[in-house]
C-alpha atoms as a PDB file:
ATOM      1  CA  UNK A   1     -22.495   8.352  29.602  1.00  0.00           C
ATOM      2  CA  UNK A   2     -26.110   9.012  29.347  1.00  0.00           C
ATOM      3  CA  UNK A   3     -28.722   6.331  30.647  1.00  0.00           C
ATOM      4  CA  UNK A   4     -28.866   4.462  27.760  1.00  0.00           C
ATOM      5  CA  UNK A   5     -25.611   3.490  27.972  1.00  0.00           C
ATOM      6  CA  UNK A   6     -24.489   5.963  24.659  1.00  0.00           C
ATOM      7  CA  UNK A   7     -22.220   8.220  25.286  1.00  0.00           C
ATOM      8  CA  UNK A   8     -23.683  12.191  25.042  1.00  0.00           C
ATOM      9  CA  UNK A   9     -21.348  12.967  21.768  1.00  0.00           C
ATOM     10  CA  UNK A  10     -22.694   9.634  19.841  1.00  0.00           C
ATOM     11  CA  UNK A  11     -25.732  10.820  19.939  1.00  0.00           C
ATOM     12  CA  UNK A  12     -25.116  14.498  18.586  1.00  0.00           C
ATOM     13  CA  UNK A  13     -23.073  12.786  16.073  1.00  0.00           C
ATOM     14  CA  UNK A  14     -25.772  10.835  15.121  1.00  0.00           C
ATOM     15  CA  UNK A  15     -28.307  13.654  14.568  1.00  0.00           C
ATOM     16  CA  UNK A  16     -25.364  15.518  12.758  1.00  0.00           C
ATOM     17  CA  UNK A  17     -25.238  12.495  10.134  1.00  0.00           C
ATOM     18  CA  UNK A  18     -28.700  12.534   9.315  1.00  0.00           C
ATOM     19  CA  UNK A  19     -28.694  16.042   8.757  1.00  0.00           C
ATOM     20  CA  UNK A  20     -25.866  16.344   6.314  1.00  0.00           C
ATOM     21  CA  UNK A  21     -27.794  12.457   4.868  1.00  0.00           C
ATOM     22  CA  UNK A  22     -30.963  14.986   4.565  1.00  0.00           C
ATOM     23  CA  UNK A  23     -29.124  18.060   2.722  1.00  0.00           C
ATOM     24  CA  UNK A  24     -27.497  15.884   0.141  1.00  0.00           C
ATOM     25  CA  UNK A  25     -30.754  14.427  -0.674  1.00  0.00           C
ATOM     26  CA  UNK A  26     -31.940  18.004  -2.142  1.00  0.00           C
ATOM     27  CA  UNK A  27     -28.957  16.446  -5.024  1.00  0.00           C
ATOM     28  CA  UNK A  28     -27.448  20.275  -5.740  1.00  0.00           C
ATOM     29  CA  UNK A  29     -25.034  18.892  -2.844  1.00  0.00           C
ATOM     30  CA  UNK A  30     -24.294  15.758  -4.489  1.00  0.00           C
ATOM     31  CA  UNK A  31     -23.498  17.191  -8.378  1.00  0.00           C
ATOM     32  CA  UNK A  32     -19.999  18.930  -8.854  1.00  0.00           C
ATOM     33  CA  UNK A  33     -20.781  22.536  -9.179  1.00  0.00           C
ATOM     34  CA  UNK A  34     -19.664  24.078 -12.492  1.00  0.00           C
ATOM     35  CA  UNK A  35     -20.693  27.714 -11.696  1.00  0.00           C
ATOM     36  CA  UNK A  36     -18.032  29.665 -11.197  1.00  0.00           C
ATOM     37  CA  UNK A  37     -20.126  32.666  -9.276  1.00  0.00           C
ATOM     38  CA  UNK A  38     -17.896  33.221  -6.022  1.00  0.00           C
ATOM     39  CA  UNK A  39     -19.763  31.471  -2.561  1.00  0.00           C
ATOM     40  CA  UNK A  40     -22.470  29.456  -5.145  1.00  0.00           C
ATOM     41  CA  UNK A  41     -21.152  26.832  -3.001  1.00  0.00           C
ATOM     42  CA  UNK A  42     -22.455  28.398   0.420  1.00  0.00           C
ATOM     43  CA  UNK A  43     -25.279  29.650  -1.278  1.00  0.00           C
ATOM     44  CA  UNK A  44     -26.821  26.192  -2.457  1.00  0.00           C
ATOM     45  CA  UNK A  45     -26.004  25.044   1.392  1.00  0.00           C
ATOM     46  CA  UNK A  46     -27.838  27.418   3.359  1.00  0.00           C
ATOM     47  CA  UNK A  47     -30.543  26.806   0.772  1.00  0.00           C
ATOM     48  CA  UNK A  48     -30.352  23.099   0.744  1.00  0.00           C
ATOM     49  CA  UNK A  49     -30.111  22.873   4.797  1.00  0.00           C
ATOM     50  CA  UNK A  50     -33.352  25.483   4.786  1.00  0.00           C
ATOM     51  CA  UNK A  51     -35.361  23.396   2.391  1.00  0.00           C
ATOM     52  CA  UNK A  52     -34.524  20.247   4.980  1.00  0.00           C
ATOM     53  CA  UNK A  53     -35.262  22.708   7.563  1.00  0.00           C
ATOM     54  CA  UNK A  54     -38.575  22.966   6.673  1.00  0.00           C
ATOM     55  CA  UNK A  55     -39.157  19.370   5.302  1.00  0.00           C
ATOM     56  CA  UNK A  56     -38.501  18.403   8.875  1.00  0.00           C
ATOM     57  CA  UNK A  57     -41.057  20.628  10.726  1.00  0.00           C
ATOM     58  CA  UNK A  58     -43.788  20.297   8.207  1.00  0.00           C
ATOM     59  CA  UNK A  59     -43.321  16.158   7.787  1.00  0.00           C
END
């Protein structure tokens, strides 16, 4: 346990959360995806976490 009194993981899991709460925001990761191109799926991830990515350092 960390000094708080939260254990080390909660906290990671935490951050984790609002980082997957932040990449569906972008809404590509909410819609069903009806393009068929192979890894689309990947693509619009990497894209969507980047775009976060950057929300976060320039906010």
């Amino acid at each position: 346990m960390s000094s708080e009194g939260f254990p080390q993981n909660a906290i990671y899991t935490d951050l984790f959360t609002l980082s997957i709460a932040g990449i569906k925001r972008l809404g590509c990761m909410t819609q069903i995806l009806r393009n068929r191109r192979p890894f689309i799926d990947d693509t619009f991830l990497l894209l969507s976490a980047g775009l976060w990515n950057f929300h976060l350092r320039t906010a």
